[in-house]
C-alpha atoms as a PDB file:
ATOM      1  CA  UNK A   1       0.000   0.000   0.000  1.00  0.00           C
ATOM      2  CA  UNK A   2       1.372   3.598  -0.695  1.00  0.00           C
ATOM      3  CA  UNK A   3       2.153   6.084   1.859  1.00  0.00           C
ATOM      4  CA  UNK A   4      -1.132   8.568   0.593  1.00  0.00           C
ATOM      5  CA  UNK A   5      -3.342   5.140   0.710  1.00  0.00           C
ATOM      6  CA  UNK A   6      -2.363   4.994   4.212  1.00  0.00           C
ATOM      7  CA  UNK A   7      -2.204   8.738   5.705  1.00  0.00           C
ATOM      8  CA  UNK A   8      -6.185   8.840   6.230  1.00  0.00           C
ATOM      9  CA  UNK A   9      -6.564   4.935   7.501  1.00  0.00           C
ATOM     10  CA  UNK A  10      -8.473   5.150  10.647  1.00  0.00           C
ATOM     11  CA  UNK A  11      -6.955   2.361  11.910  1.00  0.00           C
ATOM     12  CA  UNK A  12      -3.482   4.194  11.288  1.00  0.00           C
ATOM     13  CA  UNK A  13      -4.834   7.268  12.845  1.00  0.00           C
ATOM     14  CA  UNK A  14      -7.134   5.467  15.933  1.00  0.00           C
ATOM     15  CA  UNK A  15      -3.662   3.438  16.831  1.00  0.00           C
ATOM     16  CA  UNK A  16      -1.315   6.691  16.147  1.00  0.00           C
ATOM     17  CA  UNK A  17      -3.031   8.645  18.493  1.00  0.00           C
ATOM     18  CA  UNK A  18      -3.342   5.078  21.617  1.00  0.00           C
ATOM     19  CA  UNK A  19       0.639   4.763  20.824  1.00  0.00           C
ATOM     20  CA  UNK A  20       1.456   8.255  21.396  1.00  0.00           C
ATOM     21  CA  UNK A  21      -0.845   8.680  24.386  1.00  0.00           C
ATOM     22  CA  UNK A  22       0.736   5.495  26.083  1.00  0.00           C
ATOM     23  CA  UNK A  23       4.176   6.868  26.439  1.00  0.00           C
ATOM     24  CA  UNK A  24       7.126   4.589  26.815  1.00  0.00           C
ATOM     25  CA  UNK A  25       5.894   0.845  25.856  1.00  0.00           C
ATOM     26  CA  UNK A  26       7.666  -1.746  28.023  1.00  0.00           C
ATOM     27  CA  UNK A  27       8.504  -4.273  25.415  1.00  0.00           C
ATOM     28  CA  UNK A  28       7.302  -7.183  26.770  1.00  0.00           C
ATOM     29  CA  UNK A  29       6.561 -10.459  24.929  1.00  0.00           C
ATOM     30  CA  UNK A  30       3.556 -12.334  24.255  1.00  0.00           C
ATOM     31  CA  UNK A  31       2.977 -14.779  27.005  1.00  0.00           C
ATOM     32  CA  UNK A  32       2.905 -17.516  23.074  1.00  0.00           C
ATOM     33  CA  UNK A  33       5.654 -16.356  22.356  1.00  0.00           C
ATOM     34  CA  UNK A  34       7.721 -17.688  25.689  1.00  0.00           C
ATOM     35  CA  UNK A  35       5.535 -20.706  25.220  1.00  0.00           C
ATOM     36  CA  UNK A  36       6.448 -21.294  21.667  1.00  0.00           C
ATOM     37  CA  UNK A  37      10.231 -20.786  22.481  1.00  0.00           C
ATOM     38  CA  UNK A  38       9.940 -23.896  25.191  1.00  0.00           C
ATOM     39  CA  UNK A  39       8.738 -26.081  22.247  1.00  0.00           C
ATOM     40  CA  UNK A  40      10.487 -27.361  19.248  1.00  0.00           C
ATOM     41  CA  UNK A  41      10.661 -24.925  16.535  1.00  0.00           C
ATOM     42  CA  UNK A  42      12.125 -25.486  12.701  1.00  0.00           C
ATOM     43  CA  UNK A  43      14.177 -22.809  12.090  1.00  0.00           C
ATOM     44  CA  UNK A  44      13.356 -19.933  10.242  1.00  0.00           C
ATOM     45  CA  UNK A  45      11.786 -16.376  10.094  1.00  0.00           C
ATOM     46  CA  UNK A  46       9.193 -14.676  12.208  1.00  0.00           C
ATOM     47  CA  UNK A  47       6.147 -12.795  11.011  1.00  0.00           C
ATOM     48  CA  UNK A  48       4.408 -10.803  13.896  1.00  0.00           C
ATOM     49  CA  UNK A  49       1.465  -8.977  12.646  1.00  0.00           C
ATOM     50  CA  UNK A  50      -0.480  -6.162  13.868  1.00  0.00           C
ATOM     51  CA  UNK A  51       2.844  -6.002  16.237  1.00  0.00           C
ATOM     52  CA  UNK A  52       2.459  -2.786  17.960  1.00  0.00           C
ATOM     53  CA  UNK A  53       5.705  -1.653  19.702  1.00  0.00           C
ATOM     54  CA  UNK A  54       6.353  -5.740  19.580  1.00  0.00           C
ATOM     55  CA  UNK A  55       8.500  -7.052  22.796  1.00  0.00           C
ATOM     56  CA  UNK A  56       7.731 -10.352  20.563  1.00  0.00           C
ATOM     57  CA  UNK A  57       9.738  -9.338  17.429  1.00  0.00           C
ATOM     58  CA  UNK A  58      12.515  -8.563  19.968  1.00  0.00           C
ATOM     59  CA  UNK A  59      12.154 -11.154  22.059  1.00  0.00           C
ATOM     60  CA  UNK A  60      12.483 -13.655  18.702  1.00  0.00           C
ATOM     61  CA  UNK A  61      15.419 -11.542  17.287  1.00  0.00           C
ATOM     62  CA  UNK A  62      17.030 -11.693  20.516  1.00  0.00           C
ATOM     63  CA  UNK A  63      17.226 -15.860  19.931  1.00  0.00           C
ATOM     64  CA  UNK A  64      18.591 -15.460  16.387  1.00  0.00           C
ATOM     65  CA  UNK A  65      15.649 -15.531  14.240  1.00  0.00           C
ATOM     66  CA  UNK A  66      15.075 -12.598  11.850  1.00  0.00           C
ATOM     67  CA  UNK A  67      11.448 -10.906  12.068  1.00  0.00           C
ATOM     68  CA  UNK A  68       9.219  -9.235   9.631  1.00  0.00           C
ATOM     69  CA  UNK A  69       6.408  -6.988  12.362  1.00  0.00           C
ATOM     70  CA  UNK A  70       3.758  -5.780  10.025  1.00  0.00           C
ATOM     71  CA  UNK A  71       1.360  -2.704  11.531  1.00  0.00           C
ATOM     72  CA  UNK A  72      -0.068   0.270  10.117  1.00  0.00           C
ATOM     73  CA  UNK A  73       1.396   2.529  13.078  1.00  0.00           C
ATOM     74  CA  UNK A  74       3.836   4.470  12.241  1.00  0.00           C
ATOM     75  CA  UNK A  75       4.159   5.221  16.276  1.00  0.00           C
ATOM     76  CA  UNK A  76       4.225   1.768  17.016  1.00  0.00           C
ATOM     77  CA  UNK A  77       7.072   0.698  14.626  1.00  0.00           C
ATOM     78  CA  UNK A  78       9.403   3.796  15.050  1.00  0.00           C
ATOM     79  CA  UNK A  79       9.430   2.624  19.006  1.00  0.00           C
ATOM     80  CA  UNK A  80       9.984  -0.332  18.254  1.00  0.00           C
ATOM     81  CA  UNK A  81      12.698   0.304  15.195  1.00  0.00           C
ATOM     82  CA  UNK A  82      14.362   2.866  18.200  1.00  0.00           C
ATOM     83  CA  UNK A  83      14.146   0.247  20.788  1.00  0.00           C
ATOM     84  CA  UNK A  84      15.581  -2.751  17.982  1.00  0.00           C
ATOM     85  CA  UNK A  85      18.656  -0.090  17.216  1.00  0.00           C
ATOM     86  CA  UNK A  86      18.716   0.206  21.249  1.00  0.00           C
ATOM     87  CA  UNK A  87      19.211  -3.284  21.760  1.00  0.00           C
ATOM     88  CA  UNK A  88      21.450  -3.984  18.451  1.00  0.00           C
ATOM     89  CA  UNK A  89      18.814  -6.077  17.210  1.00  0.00           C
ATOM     90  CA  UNK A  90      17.762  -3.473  14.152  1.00  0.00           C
ATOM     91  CA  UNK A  91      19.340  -5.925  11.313  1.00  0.00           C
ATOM     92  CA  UNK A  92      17.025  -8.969  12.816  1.00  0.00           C
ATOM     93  CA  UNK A  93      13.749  -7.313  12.299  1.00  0.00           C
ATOM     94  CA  UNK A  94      12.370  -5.687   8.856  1.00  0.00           C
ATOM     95  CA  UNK A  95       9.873  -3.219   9.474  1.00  0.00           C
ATOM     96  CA  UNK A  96       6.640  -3.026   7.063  1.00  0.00           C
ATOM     97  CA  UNK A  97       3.694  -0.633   7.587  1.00  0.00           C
ATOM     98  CA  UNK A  98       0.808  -1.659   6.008  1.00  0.00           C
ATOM     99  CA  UNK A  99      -3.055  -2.395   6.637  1.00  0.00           C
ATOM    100  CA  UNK A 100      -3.182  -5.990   7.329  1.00  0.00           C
ATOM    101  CA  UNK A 101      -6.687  -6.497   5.365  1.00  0.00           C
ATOM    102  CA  UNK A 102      -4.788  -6.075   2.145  1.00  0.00           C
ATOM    103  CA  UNK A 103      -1.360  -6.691   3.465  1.00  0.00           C
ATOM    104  CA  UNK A 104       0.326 -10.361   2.541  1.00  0.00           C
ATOM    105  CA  UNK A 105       3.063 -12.361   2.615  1.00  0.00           C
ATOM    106  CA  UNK A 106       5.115 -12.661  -0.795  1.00  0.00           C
ATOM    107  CA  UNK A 107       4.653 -15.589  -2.209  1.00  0.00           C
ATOM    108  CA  UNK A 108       7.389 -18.019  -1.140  1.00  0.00           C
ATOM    109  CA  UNK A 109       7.677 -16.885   2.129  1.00  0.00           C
ATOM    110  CA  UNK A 110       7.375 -19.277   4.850  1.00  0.00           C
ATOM    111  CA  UNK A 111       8.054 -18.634   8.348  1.00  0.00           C
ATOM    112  CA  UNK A 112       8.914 -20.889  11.596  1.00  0.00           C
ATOM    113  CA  UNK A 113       5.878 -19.100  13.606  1.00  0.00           C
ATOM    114  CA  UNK A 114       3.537 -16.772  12.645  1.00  0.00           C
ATOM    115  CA  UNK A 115       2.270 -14.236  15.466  1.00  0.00           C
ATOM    116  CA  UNK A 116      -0.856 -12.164  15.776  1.00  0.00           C
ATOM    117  CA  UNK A 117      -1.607 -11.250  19.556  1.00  0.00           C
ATOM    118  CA  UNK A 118      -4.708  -8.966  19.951  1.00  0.00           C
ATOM    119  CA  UNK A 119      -5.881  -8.366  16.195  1.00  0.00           C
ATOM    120  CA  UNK A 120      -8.843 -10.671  14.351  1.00  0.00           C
ATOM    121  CA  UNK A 121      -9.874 -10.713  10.964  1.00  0.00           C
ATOM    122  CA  UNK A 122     -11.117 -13.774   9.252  1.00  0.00           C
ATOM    123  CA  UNK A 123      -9.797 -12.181   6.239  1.00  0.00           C
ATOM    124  CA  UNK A 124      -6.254 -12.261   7.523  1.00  0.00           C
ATOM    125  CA  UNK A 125      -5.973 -15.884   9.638  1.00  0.00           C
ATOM    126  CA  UNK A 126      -5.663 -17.836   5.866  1.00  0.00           C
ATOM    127  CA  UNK A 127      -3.020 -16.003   4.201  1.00  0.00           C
ATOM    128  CA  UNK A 128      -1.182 -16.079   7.202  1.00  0.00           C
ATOM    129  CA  UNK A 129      -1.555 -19.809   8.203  1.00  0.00           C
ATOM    130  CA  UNK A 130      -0.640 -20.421   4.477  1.00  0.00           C
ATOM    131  CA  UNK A 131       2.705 -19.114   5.527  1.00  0.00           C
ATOM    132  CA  UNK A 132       3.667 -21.438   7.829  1.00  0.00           C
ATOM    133  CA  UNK A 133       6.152 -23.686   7.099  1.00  0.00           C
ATOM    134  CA  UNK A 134       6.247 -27.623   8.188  1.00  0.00           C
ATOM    135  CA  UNK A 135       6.560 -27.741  11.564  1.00  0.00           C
ATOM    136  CA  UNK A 136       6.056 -23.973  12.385  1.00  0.00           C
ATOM    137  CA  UNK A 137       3.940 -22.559  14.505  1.00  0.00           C
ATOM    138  CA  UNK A 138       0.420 -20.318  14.224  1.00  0.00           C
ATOM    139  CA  UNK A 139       0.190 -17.837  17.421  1.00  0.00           C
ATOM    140  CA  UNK A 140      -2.935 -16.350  18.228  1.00  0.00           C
ATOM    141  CA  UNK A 141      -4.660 -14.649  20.597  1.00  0.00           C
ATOM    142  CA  UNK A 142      -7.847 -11.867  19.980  1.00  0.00           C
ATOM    143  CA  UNK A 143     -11.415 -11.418  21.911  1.00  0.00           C
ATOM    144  CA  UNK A 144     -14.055 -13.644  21.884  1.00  0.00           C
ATOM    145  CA  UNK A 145     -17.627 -12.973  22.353  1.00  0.00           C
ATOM    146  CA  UNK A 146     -17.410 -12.596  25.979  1.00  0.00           C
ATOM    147  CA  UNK A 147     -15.073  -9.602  25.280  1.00  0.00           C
ATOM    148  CA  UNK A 148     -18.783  -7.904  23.595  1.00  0.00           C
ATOM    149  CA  UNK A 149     -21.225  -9.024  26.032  1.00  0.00           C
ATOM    150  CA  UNK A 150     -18.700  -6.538  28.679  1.00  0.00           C
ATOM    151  CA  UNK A 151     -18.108  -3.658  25.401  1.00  0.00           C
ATOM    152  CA  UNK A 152     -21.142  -4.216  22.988  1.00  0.00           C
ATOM    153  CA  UNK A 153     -19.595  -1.620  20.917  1.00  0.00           C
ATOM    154  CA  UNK A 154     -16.857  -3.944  19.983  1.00  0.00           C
ATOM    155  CA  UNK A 155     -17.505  -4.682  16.379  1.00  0.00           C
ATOM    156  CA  UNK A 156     -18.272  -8.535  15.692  1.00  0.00           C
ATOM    157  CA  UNK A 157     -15.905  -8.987  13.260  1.00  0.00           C
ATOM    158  CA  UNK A 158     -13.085  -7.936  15.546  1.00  0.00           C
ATOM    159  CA  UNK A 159     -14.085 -11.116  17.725  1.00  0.00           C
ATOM    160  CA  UNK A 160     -13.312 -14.834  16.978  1.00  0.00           C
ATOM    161  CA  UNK A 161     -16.308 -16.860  16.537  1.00  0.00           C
ATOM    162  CA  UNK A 162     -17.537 -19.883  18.907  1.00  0.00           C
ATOM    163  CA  UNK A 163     -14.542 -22.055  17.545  1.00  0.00           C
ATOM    164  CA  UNK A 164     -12.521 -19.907  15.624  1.00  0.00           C
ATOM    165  CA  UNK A 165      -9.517 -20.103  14.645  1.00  0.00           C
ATOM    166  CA  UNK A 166      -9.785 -23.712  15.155  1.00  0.00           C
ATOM    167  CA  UNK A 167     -12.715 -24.522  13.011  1.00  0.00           C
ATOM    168  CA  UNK A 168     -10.648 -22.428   9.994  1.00  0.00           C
ATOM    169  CA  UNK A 169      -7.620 -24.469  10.273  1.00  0.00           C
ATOM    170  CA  UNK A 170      -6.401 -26.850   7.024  1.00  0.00           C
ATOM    171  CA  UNK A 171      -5.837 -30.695   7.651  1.00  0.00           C
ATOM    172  CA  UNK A 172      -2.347 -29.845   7.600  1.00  0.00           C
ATOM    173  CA  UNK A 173      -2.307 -28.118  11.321  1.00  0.00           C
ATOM    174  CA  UNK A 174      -3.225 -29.606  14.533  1.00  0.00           C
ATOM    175  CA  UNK A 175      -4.137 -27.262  17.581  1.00  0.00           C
ATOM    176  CA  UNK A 176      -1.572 -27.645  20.357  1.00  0.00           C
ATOM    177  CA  UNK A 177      -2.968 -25.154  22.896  1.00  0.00           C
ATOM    178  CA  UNK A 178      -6.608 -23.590  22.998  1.00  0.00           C
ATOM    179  CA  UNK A 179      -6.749 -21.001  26.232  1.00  0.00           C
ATOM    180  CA  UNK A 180      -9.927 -19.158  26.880  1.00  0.00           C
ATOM    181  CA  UNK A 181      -9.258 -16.031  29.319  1.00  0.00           C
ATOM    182  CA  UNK A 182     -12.903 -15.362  30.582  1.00  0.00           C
ATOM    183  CA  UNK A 183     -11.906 -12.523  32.803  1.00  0.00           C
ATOM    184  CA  UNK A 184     -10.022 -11.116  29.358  1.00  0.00           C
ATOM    185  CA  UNK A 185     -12.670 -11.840  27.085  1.00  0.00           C
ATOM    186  CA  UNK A 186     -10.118 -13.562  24.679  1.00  0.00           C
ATOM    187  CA  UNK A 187      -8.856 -16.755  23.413  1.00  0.00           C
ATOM    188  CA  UNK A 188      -4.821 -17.855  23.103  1.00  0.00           C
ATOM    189  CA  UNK A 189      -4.231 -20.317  20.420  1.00  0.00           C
ATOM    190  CA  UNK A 190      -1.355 -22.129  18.778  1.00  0.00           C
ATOM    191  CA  UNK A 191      -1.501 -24.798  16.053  1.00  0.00           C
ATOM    192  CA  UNK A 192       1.557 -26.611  14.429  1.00  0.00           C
ATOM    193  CA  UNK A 193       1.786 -27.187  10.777  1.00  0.00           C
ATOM    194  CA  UNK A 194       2.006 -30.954   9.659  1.00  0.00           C
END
């Protein structure tokens, strides 16, 4: 997507303005992604989407593996490009703004896990499993219904079905871990590729 495509996105401006209200982000990874580092991984690339100011991306470059963190903050991914320079890790982790709905992997790509922690759209969950390679890893976590019943102004869409992403998952992966966090209104999820 071009830079003019982008400059009036409300999800680029909504997430601007949360990132630059929310001062210093602590970098902190994904509770998955510590999981995901206990288990058996191929090796290979990261993709973290909707990544925010991602403690994941640096927790994964930190181990070795190089990262691709997809948002459409600009906020979010200069703090975290600052805080990857900080930490040395700036060559591990290529930085791509872009709107995830028409955002996608290049063709080829295949990475060892593929991370999206508190971001759902049906529309996005394919392309991205697709880019898993054999033996990786699909990360997910995003609300659930319960998550509306306490905000009813939290679109639908933005909220995994009954069993989603489960119930959208090839032959090809097996779910590994299925976490429902009632008091968070969301669900954690990994699946391994076959």
């Amino acid at each position: 997507m071009r830079d003019g495509e982008l400059s009036a996105h409300p999800d680029r401006m909504r997430w601007n303005a949360k990132y630059e209200a929310a001062g210093q982000p602590e970098f902190m990874p994904h509770p998955l992604v510590e999981w995901a580092l206990s288990e058996e991984l191929p090796d290979g690339p990261v993709l973290d989407l909707a990544c925010g100011p991602s403690g994941s991306a640096l927790r994964f470059a930190a181990e070795g593996r190089a990262v691709t963190a997809v948002d459409v903050s600009e906020v979010a991914l200069r703090l975290l490009r600052h805080e990857a320079r900080r930490r040395g890790l700036s060559g591990r982790i290529a930085i791509v703004q872009a709107d995830l709905a028409t955002w996608r992997p290049s063709v080829g790509d295949e990475y060892a896990v593929v991370l999206c922690a508190g971001f759902w759209d049906v529309r996005v969950f394919g392309p991205a499993i697709e880019a898993v390679r054999p033996g990786g890893l699909v990360l997910w976590e995003a609300f659930t219904g319960e998550a509306r019943r306490r905000r009813p102004s939290l679109p639908a869409e933005w909220c995994l079905g009954e069993d989603e992403p489960a119930s959208l998952l090839p032959e090809r992966f097996s779910t590994v871990l299925q976490q429902d966090l009632s008091d968070q209104g969301k669900r954690r999820f990994a699946a391994r590729s076959a």
